[in-house]
Protein backbone atom coordinates (compact mmCIF):
# COMPACT_ATOMS: atom_id res chain seq x y z
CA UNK A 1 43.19 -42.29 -11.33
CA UNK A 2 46.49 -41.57 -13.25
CA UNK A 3 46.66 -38.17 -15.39
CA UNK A 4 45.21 -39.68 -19.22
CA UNK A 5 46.94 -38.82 -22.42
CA UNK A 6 45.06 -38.51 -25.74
CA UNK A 7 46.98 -38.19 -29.35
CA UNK A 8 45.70 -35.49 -31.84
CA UNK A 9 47.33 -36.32 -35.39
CA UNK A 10 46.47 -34.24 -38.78
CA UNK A 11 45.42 -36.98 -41.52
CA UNK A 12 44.56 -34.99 -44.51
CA UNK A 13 42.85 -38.12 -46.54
CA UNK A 14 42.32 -41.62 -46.33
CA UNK A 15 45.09 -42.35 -48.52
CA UNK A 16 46.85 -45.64 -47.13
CA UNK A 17 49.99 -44.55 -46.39
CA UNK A 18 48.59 -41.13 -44.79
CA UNK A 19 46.40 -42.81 -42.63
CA UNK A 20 48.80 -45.83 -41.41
CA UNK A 21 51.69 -43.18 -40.54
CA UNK A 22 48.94 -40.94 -38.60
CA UNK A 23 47.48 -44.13 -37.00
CA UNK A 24 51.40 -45.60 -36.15
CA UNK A 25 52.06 -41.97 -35.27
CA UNK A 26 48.97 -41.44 -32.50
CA UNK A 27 49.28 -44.60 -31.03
CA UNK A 28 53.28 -44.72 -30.81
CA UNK A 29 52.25 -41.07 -28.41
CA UNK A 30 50.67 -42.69 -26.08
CA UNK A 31 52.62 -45.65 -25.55
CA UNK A 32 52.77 -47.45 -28.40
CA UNK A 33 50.84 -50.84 -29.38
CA UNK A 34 52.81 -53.10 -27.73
CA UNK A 35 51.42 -51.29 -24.38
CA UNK A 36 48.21 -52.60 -25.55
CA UNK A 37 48.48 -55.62 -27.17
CA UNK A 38 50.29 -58.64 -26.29
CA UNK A 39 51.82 -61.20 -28.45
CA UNK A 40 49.88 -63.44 -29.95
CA UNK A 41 46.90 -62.19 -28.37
CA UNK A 42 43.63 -62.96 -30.09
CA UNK A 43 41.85 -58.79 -31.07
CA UNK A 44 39.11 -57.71 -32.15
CA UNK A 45 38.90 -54.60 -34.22
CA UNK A 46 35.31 -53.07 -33.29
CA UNK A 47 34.51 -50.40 -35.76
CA UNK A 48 31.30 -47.95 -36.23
CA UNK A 49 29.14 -49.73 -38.68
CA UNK A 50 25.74 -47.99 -38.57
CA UNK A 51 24.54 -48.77 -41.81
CA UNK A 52 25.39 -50.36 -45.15
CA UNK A 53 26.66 -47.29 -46.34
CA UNK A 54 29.65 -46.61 -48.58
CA UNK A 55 32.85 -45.24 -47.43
CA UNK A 56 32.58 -41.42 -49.22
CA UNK A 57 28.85 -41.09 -47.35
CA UNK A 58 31.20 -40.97 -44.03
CA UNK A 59 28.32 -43.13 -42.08
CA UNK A 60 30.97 -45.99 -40.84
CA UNK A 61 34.40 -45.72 -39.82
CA UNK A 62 36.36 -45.85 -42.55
CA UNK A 63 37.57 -49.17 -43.66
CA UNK A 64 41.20 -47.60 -44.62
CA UNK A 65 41.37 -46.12 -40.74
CA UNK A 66 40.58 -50.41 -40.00
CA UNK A 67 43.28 -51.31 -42.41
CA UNK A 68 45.71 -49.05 -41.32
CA UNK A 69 44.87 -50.31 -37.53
CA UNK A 70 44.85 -53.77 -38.49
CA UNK A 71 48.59 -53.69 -39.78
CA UNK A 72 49.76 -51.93 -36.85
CA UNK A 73 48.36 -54.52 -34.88
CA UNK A 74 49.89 -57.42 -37.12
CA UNK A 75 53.56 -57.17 -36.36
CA UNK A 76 52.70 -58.52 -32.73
CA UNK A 77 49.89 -60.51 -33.32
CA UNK A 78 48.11 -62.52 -37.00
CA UNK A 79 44.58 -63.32 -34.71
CA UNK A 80 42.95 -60.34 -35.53
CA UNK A 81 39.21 -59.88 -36.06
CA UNK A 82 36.62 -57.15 -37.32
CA UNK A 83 33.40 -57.21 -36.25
CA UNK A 84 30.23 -54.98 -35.13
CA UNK A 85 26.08 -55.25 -34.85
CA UNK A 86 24.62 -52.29 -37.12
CA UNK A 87 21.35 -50.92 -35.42
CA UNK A 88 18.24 -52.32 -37.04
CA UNK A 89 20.03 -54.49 -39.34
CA UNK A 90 18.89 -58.35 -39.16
CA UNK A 91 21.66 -60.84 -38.54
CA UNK A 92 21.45 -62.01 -42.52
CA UNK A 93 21.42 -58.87 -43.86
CA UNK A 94 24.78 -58.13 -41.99
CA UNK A 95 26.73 -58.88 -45.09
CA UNK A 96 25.74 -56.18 -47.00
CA UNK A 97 26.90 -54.02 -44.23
CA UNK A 98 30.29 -55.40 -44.39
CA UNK A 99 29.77 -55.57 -48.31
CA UNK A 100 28.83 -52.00 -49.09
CA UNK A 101 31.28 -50.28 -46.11
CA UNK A 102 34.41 -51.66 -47.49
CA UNK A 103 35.18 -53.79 -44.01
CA UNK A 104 34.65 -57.21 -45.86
CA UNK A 105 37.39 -56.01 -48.87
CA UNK A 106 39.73 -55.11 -46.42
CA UNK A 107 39.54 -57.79 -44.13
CA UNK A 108 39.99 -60.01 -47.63
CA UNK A 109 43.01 -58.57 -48.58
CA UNK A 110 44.85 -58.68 -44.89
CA UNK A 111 44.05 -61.98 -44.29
CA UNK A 112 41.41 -60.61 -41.31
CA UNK A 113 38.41 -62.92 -39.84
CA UNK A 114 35.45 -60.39 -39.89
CA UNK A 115 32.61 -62.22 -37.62
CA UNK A 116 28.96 -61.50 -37.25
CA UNK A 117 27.56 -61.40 -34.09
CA UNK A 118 25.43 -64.12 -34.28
CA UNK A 119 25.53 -65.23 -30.60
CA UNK A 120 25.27 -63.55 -27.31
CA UNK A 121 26.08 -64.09 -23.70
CA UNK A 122 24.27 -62.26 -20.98
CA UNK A 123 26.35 -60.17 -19.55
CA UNK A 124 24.73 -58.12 -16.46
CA UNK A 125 21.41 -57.57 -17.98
CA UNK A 126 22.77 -57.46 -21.58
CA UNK A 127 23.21 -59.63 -24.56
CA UNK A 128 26.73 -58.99 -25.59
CA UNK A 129 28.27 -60.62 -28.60
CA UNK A 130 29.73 -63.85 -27.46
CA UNK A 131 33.06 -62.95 -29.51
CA UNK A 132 33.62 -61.31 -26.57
CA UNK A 133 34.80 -64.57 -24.44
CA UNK A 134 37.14 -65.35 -27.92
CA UNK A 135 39.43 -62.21 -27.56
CA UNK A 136 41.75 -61.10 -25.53
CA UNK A 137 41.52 -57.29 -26.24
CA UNK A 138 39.29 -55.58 -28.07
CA UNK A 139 40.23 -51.79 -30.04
CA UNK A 140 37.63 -49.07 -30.26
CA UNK A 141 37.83 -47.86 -33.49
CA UNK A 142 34.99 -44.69 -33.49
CA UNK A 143 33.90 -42.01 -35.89
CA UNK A 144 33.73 -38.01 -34.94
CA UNK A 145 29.80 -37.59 -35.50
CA UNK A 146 27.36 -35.72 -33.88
CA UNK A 147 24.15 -37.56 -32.09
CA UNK A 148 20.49 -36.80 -32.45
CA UNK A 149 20.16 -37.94 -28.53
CA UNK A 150 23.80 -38.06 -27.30
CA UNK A 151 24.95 -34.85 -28.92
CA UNK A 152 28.64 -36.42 -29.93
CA UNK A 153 29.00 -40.74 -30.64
CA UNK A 154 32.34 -41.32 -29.99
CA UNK A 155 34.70 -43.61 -28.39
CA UNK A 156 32.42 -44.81 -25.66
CA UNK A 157 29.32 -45.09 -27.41
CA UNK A 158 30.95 -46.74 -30.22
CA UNK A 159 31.24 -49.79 -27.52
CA UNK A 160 27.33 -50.26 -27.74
CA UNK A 161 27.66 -52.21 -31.00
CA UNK A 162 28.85 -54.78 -29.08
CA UNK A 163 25.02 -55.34 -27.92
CA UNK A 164 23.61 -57.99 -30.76
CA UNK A 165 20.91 -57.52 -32.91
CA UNK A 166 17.84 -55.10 -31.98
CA UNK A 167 17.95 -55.59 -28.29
CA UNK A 168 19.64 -51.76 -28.57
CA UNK A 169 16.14 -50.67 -29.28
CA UNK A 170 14.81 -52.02 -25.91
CA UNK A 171 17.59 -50.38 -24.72
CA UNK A 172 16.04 -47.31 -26.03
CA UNK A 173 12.51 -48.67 -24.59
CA UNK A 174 13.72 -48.92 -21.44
CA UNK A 175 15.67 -45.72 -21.30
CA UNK A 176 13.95 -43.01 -23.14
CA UNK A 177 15.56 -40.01 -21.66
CA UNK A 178 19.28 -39.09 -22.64
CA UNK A 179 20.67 -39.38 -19.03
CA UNK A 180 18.63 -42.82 -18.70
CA UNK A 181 20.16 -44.31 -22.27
CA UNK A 182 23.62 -42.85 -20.81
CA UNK A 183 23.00 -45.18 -17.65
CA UNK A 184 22.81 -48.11 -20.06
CA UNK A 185 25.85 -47.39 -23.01
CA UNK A 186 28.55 -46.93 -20.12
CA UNK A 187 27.52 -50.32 -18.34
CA UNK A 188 27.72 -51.52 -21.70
CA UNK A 189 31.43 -49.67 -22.36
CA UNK A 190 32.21 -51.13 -18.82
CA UNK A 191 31.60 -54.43 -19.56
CA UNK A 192 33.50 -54.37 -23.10
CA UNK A 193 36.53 -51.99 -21.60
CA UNK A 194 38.32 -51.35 -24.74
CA UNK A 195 42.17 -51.62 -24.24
CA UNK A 196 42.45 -48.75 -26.76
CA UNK A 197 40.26 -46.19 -28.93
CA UNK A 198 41.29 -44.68 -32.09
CA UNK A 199 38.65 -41.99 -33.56
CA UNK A 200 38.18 -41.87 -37.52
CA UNK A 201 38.24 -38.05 -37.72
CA UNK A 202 40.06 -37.86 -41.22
CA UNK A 203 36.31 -37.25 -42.53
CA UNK A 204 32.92 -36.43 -39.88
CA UNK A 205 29.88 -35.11 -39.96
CA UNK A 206 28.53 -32.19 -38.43
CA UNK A 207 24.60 -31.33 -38.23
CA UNK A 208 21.90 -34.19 -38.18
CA UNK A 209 24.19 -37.21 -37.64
CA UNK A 210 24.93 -40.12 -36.86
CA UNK A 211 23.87 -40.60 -39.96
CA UNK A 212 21.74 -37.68 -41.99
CA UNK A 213 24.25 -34.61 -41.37
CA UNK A 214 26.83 -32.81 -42.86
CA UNK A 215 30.46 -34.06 -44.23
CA UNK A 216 33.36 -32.57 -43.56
CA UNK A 217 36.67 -32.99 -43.43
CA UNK A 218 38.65 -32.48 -40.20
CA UNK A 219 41.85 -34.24 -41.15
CA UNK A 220 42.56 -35.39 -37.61
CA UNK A 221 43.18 -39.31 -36.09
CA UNK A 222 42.59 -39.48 -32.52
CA UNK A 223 43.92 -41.87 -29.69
CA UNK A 224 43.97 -43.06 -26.19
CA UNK A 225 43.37 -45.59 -23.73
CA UNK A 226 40.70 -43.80 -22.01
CA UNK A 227 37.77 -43.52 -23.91
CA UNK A 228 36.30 -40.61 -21.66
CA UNK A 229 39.20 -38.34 -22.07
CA UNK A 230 39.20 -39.44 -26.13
CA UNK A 231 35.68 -38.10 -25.96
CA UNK A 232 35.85 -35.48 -23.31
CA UNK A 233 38.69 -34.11 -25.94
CA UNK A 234 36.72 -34.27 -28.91
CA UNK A 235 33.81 -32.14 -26.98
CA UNK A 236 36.45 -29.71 -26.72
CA UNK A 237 37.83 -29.63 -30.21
CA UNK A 238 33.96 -28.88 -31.29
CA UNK A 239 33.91 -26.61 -28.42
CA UNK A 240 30.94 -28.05 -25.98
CA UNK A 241 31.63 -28.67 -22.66
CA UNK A 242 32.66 -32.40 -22.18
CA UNK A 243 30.11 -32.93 -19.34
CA UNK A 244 27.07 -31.87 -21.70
CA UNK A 245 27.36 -35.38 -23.64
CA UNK A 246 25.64 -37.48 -21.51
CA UNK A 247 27.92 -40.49 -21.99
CA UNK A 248 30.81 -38.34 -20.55
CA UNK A 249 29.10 -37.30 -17.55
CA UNK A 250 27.98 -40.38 -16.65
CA UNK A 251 31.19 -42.46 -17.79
CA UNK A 252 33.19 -39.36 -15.26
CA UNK A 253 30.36 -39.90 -12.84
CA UNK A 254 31.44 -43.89 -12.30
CA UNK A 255 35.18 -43.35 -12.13
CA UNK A 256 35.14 -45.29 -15.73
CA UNK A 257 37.62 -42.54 -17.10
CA UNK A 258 38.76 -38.89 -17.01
CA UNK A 259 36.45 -36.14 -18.52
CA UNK A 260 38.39 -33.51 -16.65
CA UNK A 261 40.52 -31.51 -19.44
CA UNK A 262 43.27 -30.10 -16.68
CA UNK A 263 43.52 -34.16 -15.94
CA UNK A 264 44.14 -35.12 -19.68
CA UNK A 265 47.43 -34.72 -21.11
CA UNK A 266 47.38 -33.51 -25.05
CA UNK A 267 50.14 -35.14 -26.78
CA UNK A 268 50.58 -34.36 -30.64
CA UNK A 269 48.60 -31.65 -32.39
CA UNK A 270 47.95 -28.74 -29.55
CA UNK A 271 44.41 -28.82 -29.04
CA UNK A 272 44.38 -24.67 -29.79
CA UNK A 273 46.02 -25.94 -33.16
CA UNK A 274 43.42 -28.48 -33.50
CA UNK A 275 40.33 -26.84 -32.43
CA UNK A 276 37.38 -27.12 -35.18
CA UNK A 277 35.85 -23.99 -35.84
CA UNK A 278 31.60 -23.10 -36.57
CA UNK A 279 31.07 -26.53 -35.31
CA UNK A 280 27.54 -27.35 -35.95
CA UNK A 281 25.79 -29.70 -33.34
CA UNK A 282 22.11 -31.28 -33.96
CA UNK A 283 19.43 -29.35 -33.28
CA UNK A 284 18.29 -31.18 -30.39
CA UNK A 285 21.38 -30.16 -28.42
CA UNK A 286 19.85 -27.02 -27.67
CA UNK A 287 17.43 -29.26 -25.63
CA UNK A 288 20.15 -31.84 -23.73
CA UNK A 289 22.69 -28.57 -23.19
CA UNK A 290 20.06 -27.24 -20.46
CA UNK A 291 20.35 -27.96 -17.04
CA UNK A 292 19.17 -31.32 -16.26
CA UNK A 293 16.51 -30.63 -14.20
CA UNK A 294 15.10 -28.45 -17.07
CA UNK A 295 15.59 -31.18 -19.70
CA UNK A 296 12.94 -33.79 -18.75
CA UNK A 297 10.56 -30.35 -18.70
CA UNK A 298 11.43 -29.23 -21.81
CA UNK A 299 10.90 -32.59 -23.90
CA UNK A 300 7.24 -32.87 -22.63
CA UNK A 301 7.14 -29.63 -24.04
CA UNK A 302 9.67 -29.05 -26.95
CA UNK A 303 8.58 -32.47 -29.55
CA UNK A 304 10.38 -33.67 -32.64
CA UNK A 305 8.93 -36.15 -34.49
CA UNK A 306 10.68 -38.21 -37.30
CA UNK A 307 8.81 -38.34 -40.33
CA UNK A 308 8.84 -40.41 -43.26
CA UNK A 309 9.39 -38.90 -46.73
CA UNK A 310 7.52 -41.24 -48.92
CA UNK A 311 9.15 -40.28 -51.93
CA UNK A 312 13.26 -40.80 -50.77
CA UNK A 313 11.38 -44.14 -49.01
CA UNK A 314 13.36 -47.64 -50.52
CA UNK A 315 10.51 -49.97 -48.26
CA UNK A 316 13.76 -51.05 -46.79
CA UNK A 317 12.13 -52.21 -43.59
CA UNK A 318 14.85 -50.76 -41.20
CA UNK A 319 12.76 -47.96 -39.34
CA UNK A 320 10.12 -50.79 -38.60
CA UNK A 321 12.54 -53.51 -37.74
CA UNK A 322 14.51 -51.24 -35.12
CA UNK A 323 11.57 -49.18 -33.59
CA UNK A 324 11.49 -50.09 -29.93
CA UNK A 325 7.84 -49.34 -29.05
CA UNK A 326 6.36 -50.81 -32.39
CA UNK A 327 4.74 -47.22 -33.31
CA UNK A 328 5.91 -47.73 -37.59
CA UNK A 329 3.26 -49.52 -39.17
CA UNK A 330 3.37 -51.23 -42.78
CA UNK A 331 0.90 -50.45 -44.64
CA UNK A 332 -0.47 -52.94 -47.46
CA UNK A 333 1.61 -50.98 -50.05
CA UNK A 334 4.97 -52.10 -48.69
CA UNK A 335 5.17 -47.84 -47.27
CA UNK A 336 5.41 -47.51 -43.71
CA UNK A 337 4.15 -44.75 -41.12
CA UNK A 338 5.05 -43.58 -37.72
CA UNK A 339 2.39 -43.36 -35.50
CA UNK A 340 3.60 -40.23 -33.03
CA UNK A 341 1.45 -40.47 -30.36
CA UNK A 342 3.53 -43.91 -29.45
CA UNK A 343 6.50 -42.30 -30.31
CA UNK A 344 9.35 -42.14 -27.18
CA UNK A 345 11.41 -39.73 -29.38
CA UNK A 346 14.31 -42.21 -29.27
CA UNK A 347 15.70 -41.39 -32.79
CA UNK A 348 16.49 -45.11 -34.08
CA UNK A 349 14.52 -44.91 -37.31
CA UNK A 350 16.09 -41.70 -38.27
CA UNK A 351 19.78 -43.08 -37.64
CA UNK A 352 19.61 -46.40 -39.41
CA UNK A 353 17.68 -44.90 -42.49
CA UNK A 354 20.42 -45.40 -44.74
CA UNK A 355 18.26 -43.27 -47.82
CA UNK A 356 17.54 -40.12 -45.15
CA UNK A 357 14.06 -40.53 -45.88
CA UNK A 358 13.71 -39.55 -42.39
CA UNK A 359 13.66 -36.50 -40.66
CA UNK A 360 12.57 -34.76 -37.55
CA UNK A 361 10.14 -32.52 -37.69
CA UNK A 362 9.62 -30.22 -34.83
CA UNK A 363 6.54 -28.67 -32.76
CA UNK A 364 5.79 -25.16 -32.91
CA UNK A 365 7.43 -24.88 -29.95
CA UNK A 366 10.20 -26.56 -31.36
CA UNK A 367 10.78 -24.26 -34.09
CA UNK A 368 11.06 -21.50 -31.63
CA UNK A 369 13.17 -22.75 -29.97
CA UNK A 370 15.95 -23.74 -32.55
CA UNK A 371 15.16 -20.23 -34.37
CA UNK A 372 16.31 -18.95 -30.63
């Protein structure tokens, strides 16, 4: 496989004009858009939306990152579409996603066709959003977070939206384990095969994400074509070894892109220059940064369990909707409750809580081992 090349570009704040010159800048690096999008070609701009969350909560890519994307892509082409499937979000609530992340206003005021996943075709086991047969490319567009189970969602995760509706929670069923789910998200990334990935990095989160962590601002834009060496590059700017995020290892592992850092040229930004600093992962990364074959061991040992905090609870539904092995009851109150002896630990109530009236709480063994 040819040596990668991955753009790092300082972006201080979402204004407009900051973030379309660090977007034109990062792709223009490696090749510029016309390398990636022919004209006339029908695209499909596939952000993070996790959650109907606003822009300043730093949950979803940010819709100014999508504008600013958008208009680089309109010069060569006007059929341009937005569109993603929010975990544990039913198909007519989907608007207020769109509503409340600012993708709907922008796509309103460029003239953009955002589209709701509303039908699938199987696709090797999966039911990917038909939209997919309608486009001729398709644009990453991720957001630097951490992961309660994959440590770091970036660029090839971010492909997993493409999955409709709450089938990603059988994906969970099925795949409980970290490496296991891995298996699953990079068939999924190989089947969608992005033409290009562009990480929202102007604003992350550190901690308990993808969606109960930490803000902070990075002030960085990534890009590249290969969404392994995007993400292998980002492990490095948080300083983790690539080939502890399970996605990267098992992306490298299939020849589906280049994790290797001596492999991946760094075009932009140095990444010395670029490198974040105190870096704070979840705290089950202790857990997934063992060896692998202490891992599996360790989680029959080492539990967290999310729990509901009844009084942040909104009866919002979303923990029950998404939870793969049907272990949250509702209770005749409208509250809901997690059963843990059915839970598989998979995490999906506690990311698509968009009031973090979940957390995890951890065994005693647990505690000792993130106090370690």
């Amino acid at each position: 496989m040819d040596r990668s090349r991955v753009s790092i570009i300082r972006c201080k704040t979402y204004d407009l004009k900051e973030v379309e010159a660090a977007v034109a800048k990062s792709v223009g690096l490696i090749g510029g858009i016309e390398r990636f999008i022919k004209p006339n070609a029908r695209v499909l701009l596939k952000p993070n939306l996790l959650s109907a969350r606003s822009p300043e909560e730093g949950v979803d890519t940010h819709p100014e990152v999508v504008r600013a994307v958008a208009r680089l892509v309109k010069p060569i082409t006007p059929h341009i579409l937005v569109g993603d499937s929010p975990g544990g979000w039913a198909l007519k609530d989907i608007d207020e996603v769109y509503e409340k992340s600012g993708i709907k206003r922008v796509c309103l005021e460029e003239g953009l066709r955002f589209v709701k996943f509303d039908k699938a075709v199987h696709m090797e086991g999966f039911p990917i959003a038909a939209v997919i047969n309608e486009v001729d490319a398709i644009i990453s567009i991720s957001k630097l977070k951490t992961h309660s189970t994959n440590i770091l969602t970036g660029a090839v995760k971010n492909t997993f939206g493409m999955v409709v509706g709450l089938h990603k929670a059988q994906c969970h069923f099925r795949a409980p384990m970290p490496d296991e789910l891995a298996v699953l998200l990079v068939k999924v990334f190989d089947i969608v095969k992005p033409v290009l990935s562009i990480m929202d990095g102007v604003v992350g989160m550190e901690g308990e994400g993808p969606a109960a962590g930490s803000l902070r601002n990075f002030g960085l834009i990534l890009a590249s074509r290969d969404a392994v060496s995007l993400d292998a590059v980002f492990s490095e700017l948080v300083g983790i070894d690539p080939l502890s995020v399970p996605t990267t290892l098992e992306a490298a592992r299939r020849n589906k892109g280049i994790a290797d850092l001596n492999k991946i040229e760094v075009v932009g930004e140095r990444l010395e220059d670029a490198r974040i600093r105190h870096f704070k992962l979840p705290m089950t990364a202790r857990i997934y940064k063992l060896p692998k074959s202490l891992v599996r061991v360790s989680l029959r040992c080492i539990k967290f369990y999310p729990l509901i905090n009844k009084k942040k609870c909104r009866r919002c539904g979303l923990c029950f909707n998404i939870c793969p092995t049907k272990t949250i009851k509702k209770l005749e109150d409208n509250r809901f409750e997690i059963n843990t002896k059915g839970c598989i630990h998979c995490f999906c109530c506690y990311e698509v809580c968009p009031y973090k009236a979940i957390s995890l709480r951890k065994s005693l063994l647990g505690r000792i081992v993130i106090r370690g």
